[in-house]
Every structure is written in structure tokens, then in C-alpha cells.
N, C-alpha and C. Protein backbone atom coordinates (compact mmCIF):
# COMPACT_ATOMS: atom_id res chain seq x y z
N UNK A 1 5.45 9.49 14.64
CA UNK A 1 6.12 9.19 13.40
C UNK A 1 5.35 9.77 12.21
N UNK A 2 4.09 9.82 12.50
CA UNK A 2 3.24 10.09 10.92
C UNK A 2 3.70 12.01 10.95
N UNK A 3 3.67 12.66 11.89
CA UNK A 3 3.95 14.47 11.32
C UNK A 3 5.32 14.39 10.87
N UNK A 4 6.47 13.08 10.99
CA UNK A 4 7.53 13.57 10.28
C UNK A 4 7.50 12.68 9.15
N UNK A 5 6.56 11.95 8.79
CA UNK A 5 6.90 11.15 7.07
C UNK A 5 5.94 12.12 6.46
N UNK A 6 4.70 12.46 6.92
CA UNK A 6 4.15 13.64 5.82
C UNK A 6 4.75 14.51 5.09
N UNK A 7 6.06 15.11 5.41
CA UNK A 7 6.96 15.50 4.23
C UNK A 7 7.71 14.86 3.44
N UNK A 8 8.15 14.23 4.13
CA UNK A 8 8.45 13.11 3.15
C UNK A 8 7.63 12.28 1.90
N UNK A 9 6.49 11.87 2.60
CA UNK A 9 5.97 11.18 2.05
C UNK A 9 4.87 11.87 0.38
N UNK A 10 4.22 12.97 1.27
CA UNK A 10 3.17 13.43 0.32
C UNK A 10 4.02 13.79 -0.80
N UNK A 11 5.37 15.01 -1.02
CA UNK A 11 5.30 15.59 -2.02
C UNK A 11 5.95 14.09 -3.32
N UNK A 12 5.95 13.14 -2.85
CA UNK A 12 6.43 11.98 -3.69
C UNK A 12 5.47 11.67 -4.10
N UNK A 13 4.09 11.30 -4.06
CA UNK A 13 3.12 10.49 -4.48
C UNK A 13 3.14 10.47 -5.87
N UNK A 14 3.28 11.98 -6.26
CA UNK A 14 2.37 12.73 -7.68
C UNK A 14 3.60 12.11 -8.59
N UNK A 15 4.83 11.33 -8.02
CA UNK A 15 5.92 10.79 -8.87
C UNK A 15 5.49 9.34 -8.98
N UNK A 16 5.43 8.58 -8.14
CA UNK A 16 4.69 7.60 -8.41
C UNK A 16 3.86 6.89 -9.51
N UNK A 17 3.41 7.50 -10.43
CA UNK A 17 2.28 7.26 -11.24
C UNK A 17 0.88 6.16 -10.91
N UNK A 18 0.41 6.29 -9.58
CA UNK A 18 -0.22 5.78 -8.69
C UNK A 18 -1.75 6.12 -9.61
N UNK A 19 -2.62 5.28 -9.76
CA UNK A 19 -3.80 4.99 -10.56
C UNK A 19 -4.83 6.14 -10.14
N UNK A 20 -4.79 7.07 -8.92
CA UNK A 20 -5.45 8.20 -8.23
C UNK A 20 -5.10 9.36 -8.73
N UNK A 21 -4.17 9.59 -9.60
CA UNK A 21 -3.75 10.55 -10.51
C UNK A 21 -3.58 10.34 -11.89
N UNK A 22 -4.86 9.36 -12.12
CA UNK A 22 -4.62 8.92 -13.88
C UNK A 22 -5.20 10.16 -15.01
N UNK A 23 -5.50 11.00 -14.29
CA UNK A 23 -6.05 12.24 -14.55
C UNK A 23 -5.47 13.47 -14.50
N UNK A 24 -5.10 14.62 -14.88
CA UNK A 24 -4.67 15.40 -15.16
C UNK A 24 -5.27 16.65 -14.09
N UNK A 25 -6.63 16.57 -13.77
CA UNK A 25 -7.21 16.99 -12.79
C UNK A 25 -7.47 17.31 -11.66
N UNK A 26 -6.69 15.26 -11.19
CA UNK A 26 -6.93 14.99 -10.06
C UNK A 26 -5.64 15.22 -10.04
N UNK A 27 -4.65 14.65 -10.56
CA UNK A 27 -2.99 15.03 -10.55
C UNK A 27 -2.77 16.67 -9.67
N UNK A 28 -3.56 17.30 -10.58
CA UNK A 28 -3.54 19.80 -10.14
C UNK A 28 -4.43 19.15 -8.51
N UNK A 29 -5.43 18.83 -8.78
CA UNK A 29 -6.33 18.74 -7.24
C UNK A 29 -5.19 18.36 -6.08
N UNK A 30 -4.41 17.32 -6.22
CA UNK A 30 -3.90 16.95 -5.19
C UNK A 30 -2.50 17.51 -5.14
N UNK A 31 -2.18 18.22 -6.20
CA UNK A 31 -0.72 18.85 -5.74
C UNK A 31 -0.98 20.58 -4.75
N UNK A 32 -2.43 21.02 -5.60
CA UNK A 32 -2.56 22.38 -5.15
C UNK A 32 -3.26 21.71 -3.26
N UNK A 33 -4.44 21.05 -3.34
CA UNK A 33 -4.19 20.84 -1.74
C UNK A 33 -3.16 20.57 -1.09
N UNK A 34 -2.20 19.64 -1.91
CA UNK A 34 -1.06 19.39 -0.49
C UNK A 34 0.27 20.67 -0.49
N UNK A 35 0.26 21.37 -1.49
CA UNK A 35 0.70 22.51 -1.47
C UNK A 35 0.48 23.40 -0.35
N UNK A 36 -1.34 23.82 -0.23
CA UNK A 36 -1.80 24.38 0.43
C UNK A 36 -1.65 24.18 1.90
N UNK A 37 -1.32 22.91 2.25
CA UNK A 37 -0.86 22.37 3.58
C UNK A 37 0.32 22.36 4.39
N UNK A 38 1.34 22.10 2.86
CA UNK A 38 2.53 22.01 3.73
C UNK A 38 3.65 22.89 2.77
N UNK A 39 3.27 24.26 1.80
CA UNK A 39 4.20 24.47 0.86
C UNK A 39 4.76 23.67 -0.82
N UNK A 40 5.78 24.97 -1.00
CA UNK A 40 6.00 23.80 -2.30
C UNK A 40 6.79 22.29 -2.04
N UNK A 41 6.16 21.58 -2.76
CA UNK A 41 6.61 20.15 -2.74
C UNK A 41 7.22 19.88 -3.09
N UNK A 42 8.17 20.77 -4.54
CA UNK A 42 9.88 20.43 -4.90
C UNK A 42 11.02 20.95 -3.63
N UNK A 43 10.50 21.95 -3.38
CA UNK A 43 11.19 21.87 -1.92
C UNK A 43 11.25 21.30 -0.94
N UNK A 44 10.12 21.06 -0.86
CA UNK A 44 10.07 20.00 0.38
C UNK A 44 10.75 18.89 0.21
N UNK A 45 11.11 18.16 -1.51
CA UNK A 45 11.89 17.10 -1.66
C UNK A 45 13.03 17.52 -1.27
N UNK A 46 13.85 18.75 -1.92
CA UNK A 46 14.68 19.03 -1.67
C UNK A 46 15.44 19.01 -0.30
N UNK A 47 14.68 18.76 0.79
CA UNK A 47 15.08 19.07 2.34
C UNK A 47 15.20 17.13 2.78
N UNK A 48 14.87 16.46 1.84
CA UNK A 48 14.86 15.12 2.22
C UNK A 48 15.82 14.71 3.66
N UNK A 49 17.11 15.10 3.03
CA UNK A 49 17.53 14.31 4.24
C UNK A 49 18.26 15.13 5.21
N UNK A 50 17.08 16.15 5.54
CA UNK A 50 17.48 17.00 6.95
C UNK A 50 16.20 16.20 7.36
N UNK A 51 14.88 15.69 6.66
CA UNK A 51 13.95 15.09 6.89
C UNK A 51 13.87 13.79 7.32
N UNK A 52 14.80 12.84 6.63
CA UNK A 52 15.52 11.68 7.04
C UNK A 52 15.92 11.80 8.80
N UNK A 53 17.02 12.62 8.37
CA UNK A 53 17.55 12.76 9.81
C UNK A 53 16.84 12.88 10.93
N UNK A 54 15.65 13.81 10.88
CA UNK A 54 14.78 14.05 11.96
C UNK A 54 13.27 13.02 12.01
N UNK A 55 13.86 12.18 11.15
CA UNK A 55 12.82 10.83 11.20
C UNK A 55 13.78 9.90 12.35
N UNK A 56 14.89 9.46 12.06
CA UNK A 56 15.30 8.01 12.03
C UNK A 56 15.66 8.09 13.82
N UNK A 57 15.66 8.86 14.50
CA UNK A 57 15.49 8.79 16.03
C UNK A 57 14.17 8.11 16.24
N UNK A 58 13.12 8.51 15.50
CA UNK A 58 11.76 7.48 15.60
C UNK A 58 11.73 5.98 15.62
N UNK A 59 12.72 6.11 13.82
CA UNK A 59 12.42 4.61 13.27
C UNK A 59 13.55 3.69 14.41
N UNK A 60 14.42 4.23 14.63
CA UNK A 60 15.57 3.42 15.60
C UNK A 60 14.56 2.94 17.13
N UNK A 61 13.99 3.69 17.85
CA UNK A 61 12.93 3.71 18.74
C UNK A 61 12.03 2.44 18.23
N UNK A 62 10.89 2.71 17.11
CA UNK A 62 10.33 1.67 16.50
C UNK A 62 11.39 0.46 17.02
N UNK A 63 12.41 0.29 16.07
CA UNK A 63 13.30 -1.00 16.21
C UNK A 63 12.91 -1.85 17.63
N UNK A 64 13.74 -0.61 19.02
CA UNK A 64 14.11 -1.57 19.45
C UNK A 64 12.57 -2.05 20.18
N UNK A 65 11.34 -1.24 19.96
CA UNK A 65 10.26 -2.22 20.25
C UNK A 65 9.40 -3.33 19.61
N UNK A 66 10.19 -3.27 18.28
CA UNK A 66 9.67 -4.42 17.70
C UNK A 66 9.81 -5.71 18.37
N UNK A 67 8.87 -7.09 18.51
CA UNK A 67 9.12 -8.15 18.93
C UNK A 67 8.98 -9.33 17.94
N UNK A 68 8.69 -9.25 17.19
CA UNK A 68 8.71 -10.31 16.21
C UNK A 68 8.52 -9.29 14.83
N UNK A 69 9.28 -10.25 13.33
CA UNK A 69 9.06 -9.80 12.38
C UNK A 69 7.06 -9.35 11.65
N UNK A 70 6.66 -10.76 12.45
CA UNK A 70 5.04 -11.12 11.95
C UNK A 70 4.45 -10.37 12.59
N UNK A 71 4.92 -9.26 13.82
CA UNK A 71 3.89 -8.14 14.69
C UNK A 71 4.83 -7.63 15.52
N UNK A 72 4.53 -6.56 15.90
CA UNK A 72 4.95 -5.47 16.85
C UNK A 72 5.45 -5.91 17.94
N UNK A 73 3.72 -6.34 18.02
CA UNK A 73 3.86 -6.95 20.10
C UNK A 73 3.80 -8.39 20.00
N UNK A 74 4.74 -9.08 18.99
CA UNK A 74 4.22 -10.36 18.81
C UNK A 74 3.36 -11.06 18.61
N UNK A 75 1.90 -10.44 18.39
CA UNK A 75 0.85 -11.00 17.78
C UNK A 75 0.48 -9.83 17.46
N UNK A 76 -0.46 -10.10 15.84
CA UNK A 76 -0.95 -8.74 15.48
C UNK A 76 -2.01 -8.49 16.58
N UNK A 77 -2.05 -6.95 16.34
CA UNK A 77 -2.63 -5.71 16.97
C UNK A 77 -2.94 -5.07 16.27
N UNK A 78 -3.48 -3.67 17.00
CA UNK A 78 -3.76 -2.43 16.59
C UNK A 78 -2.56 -1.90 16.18
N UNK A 79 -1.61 -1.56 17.08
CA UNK A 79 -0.23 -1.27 16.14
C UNK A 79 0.27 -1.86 14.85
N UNK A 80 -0.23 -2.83 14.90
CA UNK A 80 -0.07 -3.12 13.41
C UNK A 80 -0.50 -2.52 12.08
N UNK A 81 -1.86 -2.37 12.96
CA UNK A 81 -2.54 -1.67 11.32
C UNK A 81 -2.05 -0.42 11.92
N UNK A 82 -1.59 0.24 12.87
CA UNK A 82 -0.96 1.91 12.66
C UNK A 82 0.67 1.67 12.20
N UNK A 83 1.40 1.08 12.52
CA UNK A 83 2.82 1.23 11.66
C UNK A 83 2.78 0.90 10.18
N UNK A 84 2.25 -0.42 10.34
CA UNK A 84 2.62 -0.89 8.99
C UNK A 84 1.83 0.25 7.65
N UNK A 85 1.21 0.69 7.49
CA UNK A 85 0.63 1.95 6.69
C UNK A 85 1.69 3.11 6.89
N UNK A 86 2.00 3.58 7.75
CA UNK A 86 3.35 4.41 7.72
C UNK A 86 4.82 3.58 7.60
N UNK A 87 5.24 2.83 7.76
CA UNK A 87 6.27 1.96 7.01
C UNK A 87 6.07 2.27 5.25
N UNK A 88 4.64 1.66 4.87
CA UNK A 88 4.64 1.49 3.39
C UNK A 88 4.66 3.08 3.06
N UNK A 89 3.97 4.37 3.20
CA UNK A 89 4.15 5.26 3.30
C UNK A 89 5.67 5.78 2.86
N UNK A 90 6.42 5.29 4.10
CA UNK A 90 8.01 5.89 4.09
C UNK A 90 8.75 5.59 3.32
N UNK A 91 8.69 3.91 2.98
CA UNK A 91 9.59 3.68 2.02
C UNK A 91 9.38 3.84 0.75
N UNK A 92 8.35 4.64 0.27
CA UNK A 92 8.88 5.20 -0.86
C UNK A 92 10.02 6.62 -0.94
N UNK A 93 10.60 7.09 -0.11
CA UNK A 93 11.55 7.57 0.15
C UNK A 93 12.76 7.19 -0.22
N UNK A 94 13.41 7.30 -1.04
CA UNK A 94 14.60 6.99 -1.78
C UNK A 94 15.81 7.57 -0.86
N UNK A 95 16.59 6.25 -0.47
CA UNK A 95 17.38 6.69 0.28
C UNK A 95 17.31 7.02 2.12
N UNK A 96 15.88 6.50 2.36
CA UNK A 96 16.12 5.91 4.16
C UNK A 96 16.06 4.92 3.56
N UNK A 97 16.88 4.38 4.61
CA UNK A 97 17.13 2.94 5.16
C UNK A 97 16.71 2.51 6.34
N UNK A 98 16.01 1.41 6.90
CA UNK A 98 14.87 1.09 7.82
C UNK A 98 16.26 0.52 8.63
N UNK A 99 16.25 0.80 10.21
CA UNK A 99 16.79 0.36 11.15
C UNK A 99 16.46 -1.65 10.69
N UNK A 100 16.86 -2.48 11.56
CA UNK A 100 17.11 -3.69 10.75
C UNK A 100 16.17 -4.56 11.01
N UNK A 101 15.66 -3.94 12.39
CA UNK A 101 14.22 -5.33 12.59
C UNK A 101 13.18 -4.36 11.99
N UNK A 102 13.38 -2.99 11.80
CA UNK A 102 11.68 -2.64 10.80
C UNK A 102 11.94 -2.90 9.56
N UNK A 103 13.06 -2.99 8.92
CA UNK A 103 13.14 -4.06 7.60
C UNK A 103 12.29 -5.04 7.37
N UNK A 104 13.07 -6.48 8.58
CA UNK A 104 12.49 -7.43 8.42
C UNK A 104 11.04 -7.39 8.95
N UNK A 105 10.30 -6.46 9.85
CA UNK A 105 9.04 -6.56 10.23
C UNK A 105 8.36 -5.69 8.59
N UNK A 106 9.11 -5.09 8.03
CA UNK A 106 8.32 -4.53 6.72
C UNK A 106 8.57 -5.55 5.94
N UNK A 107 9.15 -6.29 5.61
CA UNK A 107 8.99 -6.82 4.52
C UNK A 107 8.31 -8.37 4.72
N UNK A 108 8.47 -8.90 6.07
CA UNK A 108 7.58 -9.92 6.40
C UNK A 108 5.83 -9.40 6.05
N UNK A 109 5.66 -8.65 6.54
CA UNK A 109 4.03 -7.53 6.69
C UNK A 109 3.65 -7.81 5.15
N UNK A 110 4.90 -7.12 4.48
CA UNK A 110 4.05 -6.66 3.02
C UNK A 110 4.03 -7.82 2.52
N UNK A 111 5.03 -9.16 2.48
CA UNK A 111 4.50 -10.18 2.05
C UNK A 111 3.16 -10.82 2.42
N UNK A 112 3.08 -10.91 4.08
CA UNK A 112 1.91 -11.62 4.49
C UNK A 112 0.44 -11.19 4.12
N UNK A 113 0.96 -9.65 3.79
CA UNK A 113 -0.88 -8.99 3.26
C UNK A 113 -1.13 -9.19 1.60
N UNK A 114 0.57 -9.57 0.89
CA UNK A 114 -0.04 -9.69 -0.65
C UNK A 114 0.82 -8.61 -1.55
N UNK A 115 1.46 -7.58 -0.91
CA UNK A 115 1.44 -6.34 -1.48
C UNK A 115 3.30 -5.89 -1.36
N UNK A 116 3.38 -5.52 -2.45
CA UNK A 116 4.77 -4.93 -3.66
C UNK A 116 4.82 -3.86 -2.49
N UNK A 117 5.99 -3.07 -2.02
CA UNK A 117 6.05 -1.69 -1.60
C UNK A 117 5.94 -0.91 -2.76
N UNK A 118 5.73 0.07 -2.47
CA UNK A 118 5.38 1.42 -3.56
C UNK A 118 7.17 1.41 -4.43
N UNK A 119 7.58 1.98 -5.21
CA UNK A 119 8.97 2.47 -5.67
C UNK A 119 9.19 3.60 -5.05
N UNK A 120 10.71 3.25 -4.86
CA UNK A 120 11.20 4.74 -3.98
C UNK A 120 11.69 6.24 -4.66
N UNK A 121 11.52 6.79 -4.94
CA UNK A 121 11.74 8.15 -5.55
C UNK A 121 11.80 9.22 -4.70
């Protein structure tokens, strides 16, 4: 799941106004590296939802192994701390929509740790 939200995900950050780009500096630093990685990043928005599409065979998969909203495998795990960081990741993506138990396993998660999802753009 994480090599197909990296397009997704990275060229959005620098929209965000996320406290790691309160700088003008670091703002050029992190657009010219992730440039350098994966191309231009208005394009890459632009391809969103051929990107979508070739996500949500994942996230549907995810679904049907979810077992409880409060964990993966029904008690937290290690999978936990690996989805839930790519969940928060994805949904700043404007416009996926989370199959229906990684909904409720995302939004149970982000309550239980404290934490707002990012805004979607």
C-alpha cells in the first residue's frame, strides 16, 4: 500500500500548510527533493484518480482483513503502527473514500491516539 499512496500522498503535503514548511526554504528543499524522486508534483496531482483507482484494490483487501475497529488483528499490533500512519497519510487525499470498516478502524485509531486527520486537498 505505501508505493501507491506516495503519489498521492507527497505532492499534497506542501498544500497543507503543515508547521515543517513554515519556511520558505524548507517549503523549495522539500518540493525540489520530492520532485527529484518522483517528477513534477502538479502532475502527479493531476493523475489523482487513475491513482485512486490503482489504490482502492488494496484499501478493499485492507477491509476485508480488518477485525475490529480498535485493531487490525483485534488487539493492537505491529500492523497497527504500519497501517494506521498510511491511513493518516491517504486521507489527505481529497476525494478517496475508505472502504467502510477502514473508515471506522480510521477514525476509531485517530480518536484513541488524540489526533485531527490532516485536511484533504
Amino acid at each position: 500500500m505505501a508505493t501507491k499512496t506516495v503519489p498521492l500522498t507527497w505532492p499534497r503535503y506542501p498544500l497543507l500548510g503543515l508547521p515543517e514548511f513554515g519556511t520558505v526554504a524548507a517549503l523549495d528543499h522539500y518540493i525540489v527533493r520530492k520532485r527529484k524522486q518522483l517528477g513534477d508534483l502538479v502532475e502527479l496531482r493531476a493523475k489523482t484518480r487513475e491513482q485512486i483507482d490503482a489504490l482502492m484494490p488494496e484499501l478493499v483487501e485492507l477491509d476485508r482483513m480488518i477485525e475490529s475497529p480498535s485493531a487490525v488483528n483485534g488487539k493492537l499490533s505491529l500492523d497497527d503502527i504500519r497501517v494506521l500512519p498510511l491511513l493518516r497519510s491517504a486521507a489527505v487525499v481529497k476525494g478517496l473514500r475508505f472502504p467502510h470498516k477502514v473508515r471506522e478502524y480510521f477514525e476509531a485509531m485517530m480518536e484513541r491516539i488524540g489526533y485531527q486527520p490532516l485536511p484533504a486537498v
